[in-house]
Protein backbone atom coordinates (compact mmCIF):
# COMPACT_ATOMS: atom_id res chain seq x y z
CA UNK A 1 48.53 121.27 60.58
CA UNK A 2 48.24 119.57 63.98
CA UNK A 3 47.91 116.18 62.11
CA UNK A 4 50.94 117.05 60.30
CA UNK A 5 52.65 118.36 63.79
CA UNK A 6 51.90 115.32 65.44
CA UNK A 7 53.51 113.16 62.49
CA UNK A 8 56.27 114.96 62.66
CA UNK A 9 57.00 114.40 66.43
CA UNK A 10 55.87 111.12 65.93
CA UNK A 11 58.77 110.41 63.52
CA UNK A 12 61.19 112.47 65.82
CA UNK A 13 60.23 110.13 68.48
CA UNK A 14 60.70 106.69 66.43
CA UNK A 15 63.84 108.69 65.05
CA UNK A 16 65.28 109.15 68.64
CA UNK A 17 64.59 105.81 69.89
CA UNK A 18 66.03 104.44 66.93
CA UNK A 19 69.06 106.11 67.69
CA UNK A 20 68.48 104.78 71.29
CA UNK A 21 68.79 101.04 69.82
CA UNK A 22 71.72 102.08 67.92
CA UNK A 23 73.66 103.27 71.31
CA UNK A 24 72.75 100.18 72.89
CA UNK A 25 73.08 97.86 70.35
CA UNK A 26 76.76 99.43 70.38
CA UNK A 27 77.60 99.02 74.09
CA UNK A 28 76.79 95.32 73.63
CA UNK A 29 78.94 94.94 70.94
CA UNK A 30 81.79 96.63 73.10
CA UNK A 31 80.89 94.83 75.74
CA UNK A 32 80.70 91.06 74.20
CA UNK A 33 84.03 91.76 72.60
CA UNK A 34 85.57 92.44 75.59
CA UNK A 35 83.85 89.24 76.96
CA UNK A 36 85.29 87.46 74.39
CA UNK A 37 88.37 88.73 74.41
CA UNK A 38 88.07 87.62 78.35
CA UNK A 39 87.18 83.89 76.81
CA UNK A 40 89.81 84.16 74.53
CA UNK A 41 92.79 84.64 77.45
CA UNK A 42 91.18 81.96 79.33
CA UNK A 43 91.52 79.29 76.19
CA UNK A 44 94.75 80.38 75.78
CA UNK A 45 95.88 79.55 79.26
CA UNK A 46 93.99 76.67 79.24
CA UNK A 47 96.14 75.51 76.38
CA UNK A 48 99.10 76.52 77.63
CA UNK A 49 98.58 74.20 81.20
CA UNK A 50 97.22 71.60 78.59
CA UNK A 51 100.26 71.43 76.85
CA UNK A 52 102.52 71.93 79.59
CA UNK A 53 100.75 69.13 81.69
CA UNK A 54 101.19 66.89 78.38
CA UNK A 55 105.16 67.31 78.46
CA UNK A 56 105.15 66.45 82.58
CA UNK A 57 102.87 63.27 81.72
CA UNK A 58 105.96 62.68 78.44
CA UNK A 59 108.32 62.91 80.92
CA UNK A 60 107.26 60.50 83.45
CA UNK A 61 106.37 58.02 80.42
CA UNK A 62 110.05 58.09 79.09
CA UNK A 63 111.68 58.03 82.53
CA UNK A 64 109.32 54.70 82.97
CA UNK A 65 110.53 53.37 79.83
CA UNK A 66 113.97 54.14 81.02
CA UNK A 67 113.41 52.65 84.37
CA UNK A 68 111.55 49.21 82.16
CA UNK A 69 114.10 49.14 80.04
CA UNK A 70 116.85 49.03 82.70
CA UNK A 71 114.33 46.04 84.92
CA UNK A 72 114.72 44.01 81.40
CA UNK A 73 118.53 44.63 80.92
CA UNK A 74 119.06 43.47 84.89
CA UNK A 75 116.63 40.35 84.63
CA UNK A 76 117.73 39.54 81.04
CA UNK A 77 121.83 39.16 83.24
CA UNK A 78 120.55 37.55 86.09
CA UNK A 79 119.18 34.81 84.36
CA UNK A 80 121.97 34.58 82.21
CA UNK A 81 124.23 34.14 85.19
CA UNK A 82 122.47 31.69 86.57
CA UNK A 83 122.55 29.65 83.82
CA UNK A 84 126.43 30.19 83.72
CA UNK A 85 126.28 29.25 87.56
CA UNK A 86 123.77 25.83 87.10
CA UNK A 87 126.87 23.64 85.33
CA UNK A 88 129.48 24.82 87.87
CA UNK A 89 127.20 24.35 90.82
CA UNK A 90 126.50 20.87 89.74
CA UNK A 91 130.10 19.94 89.12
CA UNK A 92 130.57 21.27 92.61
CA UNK A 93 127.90 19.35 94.35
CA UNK A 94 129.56 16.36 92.40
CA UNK A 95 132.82 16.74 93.99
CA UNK A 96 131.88 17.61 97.30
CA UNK A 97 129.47 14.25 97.03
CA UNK A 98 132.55 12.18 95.84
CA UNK A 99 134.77 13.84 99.01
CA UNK A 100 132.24 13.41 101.54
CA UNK A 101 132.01 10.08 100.66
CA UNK A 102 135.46 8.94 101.07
């Protein structure tokens, strides 16, 4: 019987370190999940600055375009005047010429 004895608390002791695995095997579980969860909030935020960073950087690009657009209008009329201005300026100079001369 003290074979069979010692069998038996053999197999209690693989029995209760078996249960010993299970218990710890279960804490890491807990614990990973909360990690992740922890990983989880992080990406989340990270997204959130992504995104918000994106419309900042969207802003600035249209207020550029604005701002280019505007440069264009205001060169595109300058040189337009000046082209109205050219002729008169050159009658002018003609007449001033022909007075001076006189």
């Amino acid at each position: 019987m003290a074979v069979g004895d010692s069998t038996v608390e053999l197999l209690r002791e693989i029995r209760d370190e078996i249960r010993n695995v299970r218990s710890e095997v279960q804490e890491l579980r807990v614990d990973n999940n909360g990690r992740f969860d922890g990983v989880r909030g992080e990406i989340r935020a990270c997204r959130n600055e992504t995104a918000e960073r994106f419309g900042m950087m969207e802003m600035a690009v249209l207020d550029l375009v604005e701002h280019q657009s505007f440069v264009v209008r205001y060169t595109r009329a300058i040189a337009e005047r000046d082209a109205q201005l050219e002729p008169r300026l050159s009658a002018l100079e003609d007449r001033v010429g022909r007075l001076e001369s006189k």
